[in-house]
ModelCIF file with pLDDT and N, C-alpha, C, O atoms, coordinates in Angstrom:
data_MODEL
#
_entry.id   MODEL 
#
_entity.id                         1 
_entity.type                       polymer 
_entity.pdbx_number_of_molecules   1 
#
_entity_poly.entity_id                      1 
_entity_poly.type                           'polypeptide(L)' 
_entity_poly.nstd_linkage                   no 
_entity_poly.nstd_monomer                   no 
_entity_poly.pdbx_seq_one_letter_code       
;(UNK)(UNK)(UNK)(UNK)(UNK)(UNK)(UNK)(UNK)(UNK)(UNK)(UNK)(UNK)(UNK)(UNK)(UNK)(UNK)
(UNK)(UNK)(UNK)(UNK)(UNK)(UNK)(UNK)(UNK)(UNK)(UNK)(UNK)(UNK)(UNK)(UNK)(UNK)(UNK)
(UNK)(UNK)(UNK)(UNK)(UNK)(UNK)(UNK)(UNK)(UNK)(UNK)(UNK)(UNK)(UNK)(UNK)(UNK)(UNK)
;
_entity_poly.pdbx_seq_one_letter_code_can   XXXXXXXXXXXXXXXXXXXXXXXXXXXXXXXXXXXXXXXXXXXXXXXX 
_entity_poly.pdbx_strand_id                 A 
#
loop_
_entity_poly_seq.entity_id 
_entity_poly_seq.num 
_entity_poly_seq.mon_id 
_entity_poly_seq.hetero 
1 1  UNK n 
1 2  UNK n 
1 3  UNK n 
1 4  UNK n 
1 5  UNK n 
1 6  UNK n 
1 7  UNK n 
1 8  UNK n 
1 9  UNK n 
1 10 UNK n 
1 11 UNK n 
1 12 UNK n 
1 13 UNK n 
1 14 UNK n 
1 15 UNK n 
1 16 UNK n 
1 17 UNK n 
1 18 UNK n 
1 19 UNK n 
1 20 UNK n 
1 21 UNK n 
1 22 UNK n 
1 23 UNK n 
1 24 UNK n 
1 25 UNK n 
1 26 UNK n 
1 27 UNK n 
1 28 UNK n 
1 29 UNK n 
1 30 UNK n 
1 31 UNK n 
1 32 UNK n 
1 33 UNK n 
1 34 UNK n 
1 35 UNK n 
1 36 UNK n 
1 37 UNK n 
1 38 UNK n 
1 39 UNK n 
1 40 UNK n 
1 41 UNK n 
1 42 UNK n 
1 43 UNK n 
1 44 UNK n 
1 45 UNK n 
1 46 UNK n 
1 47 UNK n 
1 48 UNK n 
#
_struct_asym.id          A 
_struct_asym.entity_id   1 
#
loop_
_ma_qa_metric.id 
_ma_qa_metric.mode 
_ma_qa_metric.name 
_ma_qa_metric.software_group_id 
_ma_qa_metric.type 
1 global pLDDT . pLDDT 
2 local  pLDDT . pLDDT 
#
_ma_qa_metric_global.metric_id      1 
_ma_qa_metric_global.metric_value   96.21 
_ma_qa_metric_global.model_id       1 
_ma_qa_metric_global.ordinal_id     1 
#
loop_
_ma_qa_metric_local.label_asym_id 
_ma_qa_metric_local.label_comp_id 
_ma_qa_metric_local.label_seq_id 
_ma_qa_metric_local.metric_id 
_ma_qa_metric_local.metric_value 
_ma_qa_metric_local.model_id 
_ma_qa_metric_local.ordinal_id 
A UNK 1  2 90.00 1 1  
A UNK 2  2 88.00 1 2  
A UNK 3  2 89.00 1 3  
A UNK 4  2 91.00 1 4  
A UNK 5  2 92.00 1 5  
A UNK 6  2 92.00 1 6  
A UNK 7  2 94.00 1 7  
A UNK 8  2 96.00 1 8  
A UNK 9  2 96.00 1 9  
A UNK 10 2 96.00 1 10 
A UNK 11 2 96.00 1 11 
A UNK 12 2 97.00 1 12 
A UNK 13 2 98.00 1 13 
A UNK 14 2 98.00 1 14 
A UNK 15 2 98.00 1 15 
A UNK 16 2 98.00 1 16 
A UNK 17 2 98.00 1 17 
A UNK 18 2 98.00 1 18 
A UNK 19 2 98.00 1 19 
A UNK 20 2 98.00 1 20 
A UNK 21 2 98.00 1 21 
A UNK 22 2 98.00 1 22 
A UNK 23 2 98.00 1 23 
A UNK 24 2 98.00 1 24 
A UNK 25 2 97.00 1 25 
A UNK 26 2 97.00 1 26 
A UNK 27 2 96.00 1 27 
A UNK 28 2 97.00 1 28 
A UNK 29 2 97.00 1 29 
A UNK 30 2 97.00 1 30 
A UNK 31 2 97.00 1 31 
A UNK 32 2 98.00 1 32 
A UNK 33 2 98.00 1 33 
A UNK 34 2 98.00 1 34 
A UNK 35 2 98.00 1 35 
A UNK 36 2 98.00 1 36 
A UNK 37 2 96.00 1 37 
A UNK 38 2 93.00 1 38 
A UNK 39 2 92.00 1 39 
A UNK 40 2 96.00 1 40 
A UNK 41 2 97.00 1 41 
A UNK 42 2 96.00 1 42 
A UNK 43 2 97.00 1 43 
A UNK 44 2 98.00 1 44 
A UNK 45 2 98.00 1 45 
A UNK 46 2 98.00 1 46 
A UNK 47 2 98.00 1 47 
A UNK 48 2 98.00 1 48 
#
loop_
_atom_site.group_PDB 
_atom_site.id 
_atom_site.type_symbol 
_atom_site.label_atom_id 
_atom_site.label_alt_id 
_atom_site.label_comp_id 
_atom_site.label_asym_id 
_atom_site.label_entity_id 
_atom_site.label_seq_id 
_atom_site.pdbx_PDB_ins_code 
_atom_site.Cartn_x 
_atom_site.Cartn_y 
_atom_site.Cartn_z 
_atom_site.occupancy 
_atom_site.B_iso_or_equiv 
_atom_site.pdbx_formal_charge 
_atom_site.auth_seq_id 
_atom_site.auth_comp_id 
_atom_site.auth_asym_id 
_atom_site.auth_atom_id 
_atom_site.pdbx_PDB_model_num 
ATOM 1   N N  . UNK A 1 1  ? -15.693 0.180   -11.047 1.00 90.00 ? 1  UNK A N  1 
ATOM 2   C CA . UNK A 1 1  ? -14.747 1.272   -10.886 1.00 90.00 ? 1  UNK A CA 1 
ATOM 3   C C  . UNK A 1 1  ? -13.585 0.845   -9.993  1.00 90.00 ? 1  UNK A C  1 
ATOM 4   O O  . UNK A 1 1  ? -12.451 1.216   -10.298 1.00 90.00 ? 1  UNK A O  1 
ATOM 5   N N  . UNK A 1 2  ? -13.766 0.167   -9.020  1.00 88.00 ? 2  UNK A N  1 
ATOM 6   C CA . UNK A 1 2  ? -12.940 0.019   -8.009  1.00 88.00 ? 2  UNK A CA 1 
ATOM 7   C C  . UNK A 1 2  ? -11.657 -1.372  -8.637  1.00 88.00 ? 2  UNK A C  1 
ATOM 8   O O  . UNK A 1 2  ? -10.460 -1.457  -8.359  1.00 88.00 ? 2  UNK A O  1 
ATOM 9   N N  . UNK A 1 3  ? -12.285 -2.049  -9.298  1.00 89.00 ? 3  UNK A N  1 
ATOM 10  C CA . UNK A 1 3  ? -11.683 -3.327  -9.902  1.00 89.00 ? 3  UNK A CA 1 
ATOM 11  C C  . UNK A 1 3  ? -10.852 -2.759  -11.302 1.00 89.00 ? 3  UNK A C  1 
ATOM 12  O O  . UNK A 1 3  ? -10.242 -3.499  -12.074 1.00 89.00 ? 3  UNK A O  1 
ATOM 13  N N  . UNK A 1 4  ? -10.971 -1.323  -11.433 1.00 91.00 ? 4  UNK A N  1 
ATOM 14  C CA . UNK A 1 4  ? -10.067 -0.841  -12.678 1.00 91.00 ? 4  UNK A CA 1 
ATOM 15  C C  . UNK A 1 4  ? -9.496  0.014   -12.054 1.00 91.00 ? 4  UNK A C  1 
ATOM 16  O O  . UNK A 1 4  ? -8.465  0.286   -12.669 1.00 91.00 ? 4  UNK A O  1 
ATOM 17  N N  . UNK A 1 5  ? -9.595  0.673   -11.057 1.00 92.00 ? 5  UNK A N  1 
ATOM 18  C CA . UNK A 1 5  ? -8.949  2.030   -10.750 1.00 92.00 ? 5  UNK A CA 1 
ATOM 19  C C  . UNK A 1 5  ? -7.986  1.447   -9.163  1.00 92.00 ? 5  UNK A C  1 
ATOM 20  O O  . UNK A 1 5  ? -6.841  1.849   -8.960  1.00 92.00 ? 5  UNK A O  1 
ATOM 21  N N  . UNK A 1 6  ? -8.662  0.540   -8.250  1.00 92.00 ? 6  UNK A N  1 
ATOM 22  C CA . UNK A 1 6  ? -8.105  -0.219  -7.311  1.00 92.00 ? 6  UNK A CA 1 
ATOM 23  C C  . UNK A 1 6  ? -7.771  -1.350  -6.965  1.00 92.00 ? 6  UNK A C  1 
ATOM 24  O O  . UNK A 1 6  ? -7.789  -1.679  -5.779  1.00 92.00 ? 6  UNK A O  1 
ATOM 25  N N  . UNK A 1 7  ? -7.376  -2.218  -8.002  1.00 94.00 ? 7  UNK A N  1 
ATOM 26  C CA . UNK A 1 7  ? -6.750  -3.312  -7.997  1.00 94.00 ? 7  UNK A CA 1 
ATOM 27  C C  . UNK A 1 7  ? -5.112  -3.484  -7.408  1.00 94.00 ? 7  UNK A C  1 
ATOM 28  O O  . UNK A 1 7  ? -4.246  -2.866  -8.028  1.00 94.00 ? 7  UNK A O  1 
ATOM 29  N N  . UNK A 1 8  ? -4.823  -4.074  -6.569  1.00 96.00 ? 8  UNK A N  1 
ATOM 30  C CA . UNK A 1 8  ? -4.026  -3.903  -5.815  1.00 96.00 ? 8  UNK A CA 1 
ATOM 31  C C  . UNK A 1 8  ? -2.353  -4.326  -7.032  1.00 96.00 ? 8  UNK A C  1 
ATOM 32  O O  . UNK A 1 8  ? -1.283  -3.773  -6.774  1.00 96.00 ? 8  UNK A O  1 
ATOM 33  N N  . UNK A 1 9  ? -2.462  -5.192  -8.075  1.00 96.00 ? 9  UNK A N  1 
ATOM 34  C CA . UNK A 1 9  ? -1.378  -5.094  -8.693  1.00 96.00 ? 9  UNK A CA 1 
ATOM 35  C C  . UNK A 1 9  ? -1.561  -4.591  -9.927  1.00 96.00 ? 9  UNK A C  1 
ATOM 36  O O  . UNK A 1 9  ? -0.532  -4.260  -10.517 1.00 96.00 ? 9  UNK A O  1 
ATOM 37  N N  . UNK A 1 10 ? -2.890  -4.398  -10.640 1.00 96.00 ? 10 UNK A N  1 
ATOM 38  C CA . UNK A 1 10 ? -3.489  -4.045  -11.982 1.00 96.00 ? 10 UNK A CA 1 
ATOM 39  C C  . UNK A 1 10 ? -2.942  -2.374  -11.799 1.00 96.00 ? 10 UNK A C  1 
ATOM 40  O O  . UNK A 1 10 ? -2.311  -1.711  -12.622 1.00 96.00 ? 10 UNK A O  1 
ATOM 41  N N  . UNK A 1 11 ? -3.348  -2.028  -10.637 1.00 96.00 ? 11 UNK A N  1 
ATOM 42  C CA . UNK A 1 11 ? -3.258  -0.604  -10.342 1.00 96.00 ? 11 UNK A CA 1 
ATOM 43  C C  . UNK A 1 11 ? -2.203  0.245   -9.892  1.00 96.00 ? 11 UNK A C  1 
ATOM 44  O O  . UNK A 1 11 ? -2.192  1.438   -9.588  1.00 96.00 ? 11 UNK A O  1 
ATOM 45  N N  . UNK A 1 12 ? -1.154  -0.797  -9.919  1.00 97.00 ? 12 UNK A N  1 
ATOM 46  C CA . UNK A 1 12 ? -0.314  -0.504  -9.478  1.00 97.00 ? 12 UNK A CA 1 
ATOM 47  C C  . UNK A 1 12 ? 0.072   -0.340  -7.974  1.00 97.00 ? 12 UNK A C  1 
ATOM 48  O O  . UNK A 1 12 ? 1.279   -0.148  -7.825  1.00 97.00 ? 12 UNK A O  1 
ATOM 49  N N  . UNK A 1 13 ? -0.530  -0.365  -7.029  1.00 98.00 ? 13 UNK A N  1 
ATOM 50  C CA . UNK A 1 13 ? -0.814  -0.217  -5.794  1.00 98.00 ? 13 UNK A CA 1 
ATOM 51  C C  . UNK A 1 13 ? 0.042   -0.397  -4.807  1.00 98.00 ? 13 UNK A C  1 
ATOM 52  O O  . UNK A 1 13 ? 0.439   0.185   -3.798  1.00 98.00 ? 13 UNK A O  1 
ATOM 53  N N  . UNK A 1 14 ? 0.270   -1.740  -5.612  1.00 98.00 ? 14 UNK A N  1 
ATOM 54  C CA . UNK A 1 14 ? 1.614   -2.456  -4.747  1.00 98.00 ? 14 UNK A CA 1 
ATOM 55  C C  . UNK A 1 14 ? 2.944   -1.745  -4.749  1.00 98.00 ? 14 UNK A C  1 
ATOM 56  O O  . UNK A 1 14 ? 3.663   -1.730  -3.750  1.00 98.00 ? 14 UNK A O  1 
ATOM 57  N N  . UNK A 1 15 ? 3.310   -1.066  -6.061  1.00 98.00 ? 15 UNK A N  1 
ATOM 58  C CA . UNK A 1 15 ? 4.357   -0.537  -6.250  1.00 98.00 ? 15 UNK A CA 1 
ATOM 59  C C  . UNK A 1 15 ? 4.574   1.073   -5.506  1.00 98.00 ? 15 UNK A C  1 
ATOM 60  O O  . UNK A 1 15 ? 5.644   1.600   -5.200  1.00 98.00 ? 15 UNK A O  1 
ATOM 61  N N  . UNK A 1 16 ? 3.238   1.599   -5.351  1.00 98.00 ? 16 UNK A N  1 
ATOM 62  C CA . UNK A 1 16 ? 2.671   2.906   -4.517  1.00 98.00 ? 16 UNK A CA 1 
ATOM 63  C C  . UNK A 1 16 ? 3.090   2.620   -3.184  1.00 98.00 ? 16 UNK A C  1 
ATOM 64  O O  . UNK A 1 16 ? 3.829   3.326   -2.498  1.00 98.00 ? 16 UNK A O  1 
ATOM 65  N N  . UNK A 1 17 ? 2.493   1.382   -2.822  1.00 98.00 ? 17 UNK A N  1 
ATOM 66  C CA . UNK A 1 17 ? 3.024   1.178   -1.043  1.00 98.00 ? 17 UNK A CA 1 
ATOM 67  C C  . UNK A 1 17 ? 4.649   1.293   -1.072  1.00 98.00 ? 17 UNK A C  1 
ATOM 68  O O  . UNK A 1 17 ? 5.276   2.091   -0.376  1.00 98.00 ? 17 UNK A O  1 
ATOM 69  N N  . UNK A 1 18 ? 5.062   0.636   -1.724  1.00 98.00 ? 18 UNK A N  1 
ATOM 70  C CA . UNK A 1 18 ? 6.660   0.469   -2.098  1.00 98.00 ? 18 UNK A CA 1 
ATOM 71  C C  . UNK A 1 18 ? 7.263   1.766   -1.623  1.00 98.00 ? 18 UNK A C  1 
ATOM 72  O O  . UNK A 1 18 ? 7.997   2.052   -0.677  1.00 98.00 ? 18 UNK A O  1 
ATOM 73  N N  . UNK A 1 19 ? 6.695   2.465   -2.615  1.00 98.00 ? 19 UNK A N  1 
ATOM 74  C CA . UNK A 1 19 ? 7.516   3.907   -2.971  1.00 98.00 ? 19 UNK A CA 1 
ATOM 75  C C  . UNK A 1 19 ? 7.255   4.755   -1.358  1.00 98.00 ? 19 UNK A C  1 
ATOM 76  O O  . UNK A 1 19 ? 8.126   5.430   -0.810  1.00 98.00 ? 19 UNK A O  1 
ATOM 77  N N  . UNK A 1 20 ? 5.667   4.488   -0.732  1.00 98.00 ? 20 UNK A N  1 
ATOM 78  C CA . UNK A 1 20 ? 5.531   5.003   0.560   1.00 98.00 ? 20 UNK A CA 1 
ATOM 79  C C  . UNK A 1 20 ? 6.243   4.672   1.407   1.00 98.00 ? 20 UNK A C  1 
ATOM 80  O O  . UNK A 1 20 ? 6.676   5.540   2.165   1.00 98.00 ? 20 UNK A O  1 
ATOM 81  N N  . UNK A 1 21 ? 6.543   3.578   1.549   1.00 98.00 ? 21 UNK A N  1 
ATOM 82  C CA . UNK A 1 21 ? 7.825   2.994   2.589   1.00 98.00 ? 21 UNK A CA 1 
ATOM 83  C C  . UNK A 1 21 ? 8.972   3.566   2.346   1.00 98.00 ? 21 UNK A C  1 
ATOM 84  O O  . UNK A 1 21 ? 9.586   4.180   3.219   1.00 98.00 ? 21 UNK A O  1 
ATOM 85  N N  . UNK A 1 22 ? 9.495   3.395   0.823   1.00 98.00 ? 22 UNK A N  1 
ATOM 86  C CA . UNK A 1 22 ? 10.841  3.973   0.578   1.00 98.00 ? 22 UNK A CA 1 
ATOM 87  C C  . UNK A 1 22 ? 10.752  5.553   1.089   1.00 98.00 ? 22 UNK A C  1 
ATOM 88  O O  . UNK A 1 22 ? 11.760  6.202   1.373   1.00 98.00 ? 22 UNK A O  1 
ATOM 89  N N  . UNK A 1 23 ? 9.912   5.878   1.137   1.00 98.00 ? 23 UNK A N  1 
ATOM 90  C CA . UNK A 1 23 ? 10.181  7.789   1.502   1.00 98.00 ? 23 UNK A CA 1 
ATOM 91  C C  . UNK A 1 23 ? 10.206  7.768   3.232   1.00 98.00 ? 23 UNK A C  1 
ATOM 92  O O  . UNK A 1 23 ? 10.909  8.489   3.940   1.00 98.00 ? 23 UNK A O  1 
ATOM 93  N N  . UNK A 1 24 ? 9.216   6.713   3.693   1.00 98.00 ? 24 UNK A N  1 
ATOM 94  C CA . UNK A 1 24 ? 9.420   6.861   5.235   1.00 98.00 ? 24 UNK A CA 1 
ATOM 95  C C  . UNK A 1 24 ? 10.808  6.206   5.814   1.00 98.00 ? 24 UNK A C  1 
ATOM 96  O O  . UNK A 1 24 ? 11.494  6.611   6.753   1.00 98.00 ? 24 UNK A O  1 
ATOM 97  N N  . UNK A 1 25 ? 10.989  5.193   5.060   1.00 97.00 ? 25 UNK A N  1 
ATOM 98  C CA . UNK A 1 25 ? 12.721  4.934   5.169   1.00 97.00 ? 25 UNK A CA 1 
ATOM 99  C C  . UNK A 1 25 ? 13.865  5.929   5.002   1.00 97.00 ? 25 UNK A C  1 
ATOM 100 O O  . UNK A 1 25 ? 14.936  5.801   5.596   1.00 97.00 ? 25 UNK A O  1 
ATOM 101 N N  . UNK A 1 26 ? 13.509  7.209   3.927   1.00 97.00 ? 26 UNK A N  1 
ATOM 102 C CA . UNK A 1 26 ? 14.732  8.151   3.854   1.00 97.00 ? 26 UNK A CA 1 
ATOM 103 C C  . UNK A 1 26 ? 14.096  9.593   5.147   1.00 97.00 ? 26 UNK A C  1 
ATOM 104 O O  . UNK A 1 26 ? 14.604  10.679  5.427   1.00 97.00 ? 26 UNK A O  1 
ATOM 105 N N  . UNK A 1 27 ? 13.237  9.137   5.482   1.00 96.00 ? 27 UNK A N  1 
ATOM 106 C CA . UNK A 1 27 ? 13.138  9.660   6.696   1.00 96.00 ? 27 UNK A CA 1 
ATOM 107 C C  . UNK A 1 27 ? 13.667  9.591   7.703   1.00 96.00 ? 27 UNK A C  1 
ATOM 108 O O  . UNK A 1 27 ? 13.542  10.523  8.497   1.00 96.00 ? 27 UNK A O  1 
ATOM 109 N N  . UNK A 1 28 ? 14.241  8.757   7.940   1.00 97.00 ? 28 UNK A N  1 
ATOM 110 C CA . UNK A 1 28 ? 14.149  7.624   9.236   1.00 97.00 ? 28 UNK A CA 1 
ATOM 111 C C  . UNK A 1 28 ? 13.528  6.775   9.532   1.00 97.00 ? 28 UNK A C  1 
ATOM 112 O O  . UNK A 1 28 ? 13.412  6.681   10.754  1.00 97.00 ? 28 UNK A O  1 
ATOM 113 N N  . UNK A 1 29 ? 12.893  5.851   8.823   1.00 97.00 ? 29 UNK A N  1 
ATOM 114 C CA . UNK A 1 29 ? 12.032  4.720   9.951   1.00 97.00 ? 29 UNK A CA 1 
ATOM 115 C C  . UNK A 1 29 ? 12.676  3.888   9.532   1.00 97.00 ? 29 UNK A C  1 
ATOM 116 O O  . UNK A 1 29 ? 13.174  3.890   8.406   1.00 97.00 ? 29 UNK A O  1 
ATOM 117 N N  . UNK A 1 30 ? 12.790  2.976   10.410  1.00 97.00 ? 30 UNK A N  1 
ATOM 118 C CA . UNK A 1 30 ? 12.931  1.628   10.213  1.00 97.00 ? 30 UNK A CA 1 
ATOM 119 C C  . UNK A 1 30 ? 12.210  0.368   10.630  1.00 97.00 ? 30 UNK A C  1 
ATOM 120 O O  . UNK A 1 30 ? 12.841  -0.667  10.849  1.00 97.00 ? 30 UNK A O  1 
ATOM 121 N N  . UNK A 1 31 ? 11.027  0.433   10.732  1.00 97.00 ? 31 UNK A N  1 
ATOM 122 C CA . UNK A 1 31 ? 10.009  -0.537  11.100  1.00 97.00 ? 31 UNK A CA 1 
ATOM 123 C C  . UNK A 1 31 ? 8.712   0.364   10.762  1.00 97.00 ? 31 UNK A C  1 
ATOM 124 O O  . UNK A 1 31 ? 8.476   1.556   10.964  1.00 97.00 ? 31 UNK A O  1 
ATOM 125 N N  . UNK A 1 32 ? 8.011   -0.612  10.206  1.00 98.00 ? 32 UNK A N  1 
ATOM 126 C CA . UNK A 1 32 ? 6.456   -0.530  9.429   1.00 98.00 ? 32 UNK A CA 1 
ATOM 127 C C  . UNK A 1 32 ? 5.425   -1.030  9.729   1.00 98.00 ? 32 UNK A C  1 
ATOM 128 O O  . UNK A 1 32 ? 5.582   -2.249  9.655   1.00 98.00 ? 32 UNK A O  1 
ATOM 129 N N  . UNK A 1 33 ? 4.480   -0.799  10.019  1.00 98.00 ? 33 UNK A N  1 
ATOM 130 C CA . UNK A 1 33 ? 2.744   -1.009  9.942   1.00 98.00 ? 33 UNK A CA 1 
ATOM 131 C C  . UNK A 1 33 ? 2.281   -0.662  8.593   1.00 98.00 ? 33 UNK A C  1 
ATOM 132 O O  . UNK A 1 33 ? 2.792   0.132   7.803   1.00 98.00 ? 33 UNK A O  1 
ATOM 133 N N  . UNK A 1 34 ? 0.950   -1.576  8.422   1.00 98.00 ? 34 UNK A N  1 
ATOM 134 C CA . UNK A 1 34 ? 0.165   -0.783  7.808   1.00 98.00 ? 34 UNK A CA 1 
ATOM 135 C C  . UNK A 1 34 ? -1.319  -1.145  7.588   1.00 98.00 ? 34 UNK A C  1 
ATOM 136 O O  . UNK A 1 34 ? -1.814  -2.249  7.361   1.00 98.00 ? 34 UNK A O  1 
ATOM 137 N N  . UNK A 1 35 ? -1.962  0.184   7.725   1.00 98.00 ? 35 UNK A N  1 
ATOM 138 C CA . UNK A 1 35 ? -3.585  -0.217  8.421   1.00 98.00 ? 35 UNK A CA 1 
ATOM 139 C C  . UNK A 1 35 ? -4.621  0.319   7.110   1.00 98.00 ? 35 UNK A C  1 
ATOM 140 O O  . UNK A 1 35 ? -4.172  1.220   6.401   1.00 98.00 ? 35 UNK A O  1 
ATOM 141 N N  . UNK A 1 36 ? -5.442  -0.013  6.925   1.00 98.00 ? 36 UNK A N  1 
ATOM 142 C CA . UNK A 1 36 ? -6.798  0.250   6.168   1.00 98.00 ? 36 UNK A CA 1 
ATOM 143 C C  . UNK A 1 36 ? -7.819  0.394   6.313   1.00 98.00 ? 36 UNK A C  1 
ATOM 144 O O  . UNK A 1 36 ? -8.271  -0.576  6.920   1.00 98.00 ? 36 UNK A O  1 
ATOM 145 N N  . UNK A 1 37 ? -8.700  1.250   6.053   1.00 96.00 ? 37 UNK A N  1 
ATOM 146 C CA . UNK A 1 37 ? -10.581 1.232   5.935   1.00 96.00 ? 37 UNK A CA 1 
ATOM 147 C C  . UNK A 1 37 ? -10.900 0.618   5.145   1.00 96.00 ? 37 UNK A C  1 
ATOM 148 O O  . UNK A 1 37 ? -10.547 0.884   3.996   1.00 96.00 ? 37 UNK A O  1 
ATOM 149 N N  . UNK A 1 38 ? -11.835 -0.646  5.469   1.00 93.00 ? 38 UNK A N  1 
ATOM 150 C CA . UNK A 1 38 ? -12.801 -0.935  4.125   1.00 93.00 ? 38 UNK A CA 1 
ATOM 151 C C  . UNK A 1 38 ? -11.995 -1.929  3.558   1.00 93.00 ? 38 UNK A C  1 
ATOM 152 O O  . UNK A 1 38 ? -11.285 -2.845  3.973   1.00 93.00 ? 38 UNK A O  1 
ATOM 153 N N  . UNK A 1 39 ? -12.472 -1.257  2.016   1.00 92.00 ? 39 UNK A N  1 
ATOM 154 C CA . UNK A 1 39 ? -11.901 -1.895  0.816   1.00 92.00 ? 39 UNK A CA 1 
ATOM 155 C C  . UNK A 1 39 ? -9.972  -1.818  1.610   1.00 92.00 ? 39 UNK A C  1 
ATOM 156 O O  . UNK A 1 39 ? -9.329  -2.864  1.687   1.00 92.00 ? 39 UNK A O  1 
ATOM 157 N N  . UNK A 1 40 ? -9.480  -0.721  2.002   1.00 96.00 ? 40 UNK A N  1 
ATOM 158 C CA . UNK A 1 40 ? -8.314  -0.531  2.210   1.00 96.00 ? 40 UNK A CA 1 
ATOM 159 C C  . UNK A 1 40 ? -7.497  -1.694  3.165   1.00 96.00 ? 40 UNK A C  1 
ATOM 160 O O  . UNK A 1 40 ? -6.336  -2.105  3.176   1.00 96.00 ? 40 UNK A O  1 
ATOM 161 N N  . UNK A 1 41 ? -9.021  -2.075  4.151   1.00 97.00 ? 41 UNK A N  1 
ATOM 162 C CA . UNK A 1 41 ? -8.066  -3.361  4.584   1.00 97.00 ? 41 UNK A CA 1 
ATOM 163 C C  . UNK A 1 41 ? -7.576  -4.297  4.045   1.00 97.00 ? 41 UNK A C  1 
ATOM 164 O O  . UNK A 1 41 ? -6.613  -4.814  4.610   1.00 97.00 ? 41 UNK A O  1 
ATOM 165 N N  . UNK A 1 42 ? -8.029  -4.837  2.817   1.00 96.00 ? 42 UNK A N  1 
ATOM 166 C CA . UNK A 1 42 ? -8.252  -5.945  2.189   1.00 96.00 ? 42 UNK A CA 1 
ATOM 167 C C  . UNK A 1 42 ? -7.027  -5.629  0.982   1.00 96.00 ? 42 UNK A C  1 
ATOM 168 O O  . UNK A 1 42 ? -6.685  -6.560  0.253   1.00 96.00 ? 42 UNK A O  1 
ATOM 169 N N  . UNK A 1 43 ? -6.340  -4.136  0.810   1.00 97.00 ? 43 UNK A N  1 
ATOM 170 C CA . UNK A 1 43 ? -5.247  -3.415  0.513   1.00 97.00 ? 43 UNK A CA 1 
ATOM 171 C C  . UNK A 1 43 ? -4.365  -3.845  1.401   1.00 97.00 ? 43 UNK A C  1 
ATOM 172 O O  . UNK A 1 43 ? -3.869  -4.865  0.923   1.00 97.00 ? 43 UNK A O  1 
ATOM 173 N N  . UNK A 1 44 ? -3.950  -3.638  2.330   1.00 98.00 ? 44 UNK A N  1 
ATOM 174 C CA . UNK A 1 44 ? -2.897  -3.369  3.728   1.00 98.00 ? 44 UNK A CA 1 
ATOM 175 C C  . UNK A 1 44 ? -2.699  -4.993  3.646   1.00 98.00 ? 44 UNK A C  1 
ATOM 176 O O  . UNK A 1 44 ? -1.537  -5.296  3.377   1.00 98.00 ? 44 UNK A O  1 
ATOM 177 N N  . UNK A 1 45 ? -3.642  -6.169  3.833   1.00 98.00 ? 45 UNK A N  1 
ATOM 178 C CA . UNK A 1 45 ? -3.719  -7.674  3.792   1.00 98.00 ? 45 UNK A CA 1 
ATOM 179 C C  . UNK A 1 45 ? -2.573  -8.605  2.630   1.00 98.00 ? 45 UNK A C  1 
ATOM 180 O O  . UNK A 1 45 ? -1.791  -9.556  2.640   1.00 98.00 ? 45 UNK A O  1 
ATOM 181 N N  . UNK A 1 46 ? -3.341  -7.179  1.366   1.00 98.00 ? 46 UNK A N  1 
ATOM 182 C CA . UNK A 1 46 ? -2.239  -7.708  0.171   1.00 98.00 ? 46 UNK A CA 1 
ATOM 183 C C  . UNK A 1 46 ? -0.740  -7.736  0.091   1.00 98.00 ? 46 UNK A C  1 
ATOM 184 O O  . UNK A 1 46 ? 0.064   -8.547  -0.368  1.00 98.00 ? 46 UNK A O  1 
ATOM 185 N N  . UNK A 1 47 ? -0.601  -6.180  0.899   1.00 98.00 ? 47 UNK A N  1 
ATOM 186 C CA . UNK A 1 47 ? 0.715   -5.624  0.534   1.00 98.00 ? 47 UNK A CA 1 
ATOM 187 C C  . UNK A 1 47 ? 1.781   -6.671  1.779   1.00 98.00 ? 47 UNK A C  1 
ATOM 188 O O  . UNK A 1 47 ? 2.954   -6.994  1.593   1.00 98.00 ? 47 UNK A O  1 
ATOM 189 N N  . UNK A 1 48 ? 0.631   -7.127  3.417   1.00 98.00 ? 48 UNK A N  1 
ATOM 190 C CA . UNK A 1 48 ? 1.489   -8.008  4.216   1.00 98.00 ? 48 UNK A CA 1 
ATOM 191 C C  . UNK A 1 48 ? 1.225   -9.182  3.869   1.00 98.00 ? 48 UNK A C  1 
ATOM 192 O O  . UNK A 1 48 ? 1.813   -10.128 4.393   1.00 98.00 ? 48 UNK A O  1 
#
């Protein structure tokens, strides 16, 4: 399940973080973290 539904480029994932940054950017931010649980670290690892 996780290897079809959470694959970090299969799943699109990468492009999800993207779009999360781009919205905290038309917020205001301009500097980024980004942290994970779990499987999610090994997410956050990919995207830095």
């Amino acid at each position: 399940w996780i290897s079809k539904h959470g694959d970090y480029k299969n799943s699109h994932l990468d492009a999800l973080i993207r779009a999360a940054v781009e919205d905290l950017r038309a917020d205001g931010c301009t500097s980024f973290s980004i942290i994970g649980q779990c499987w999610g670290t090994w997410i956050a690892v990919q995207a830095a």
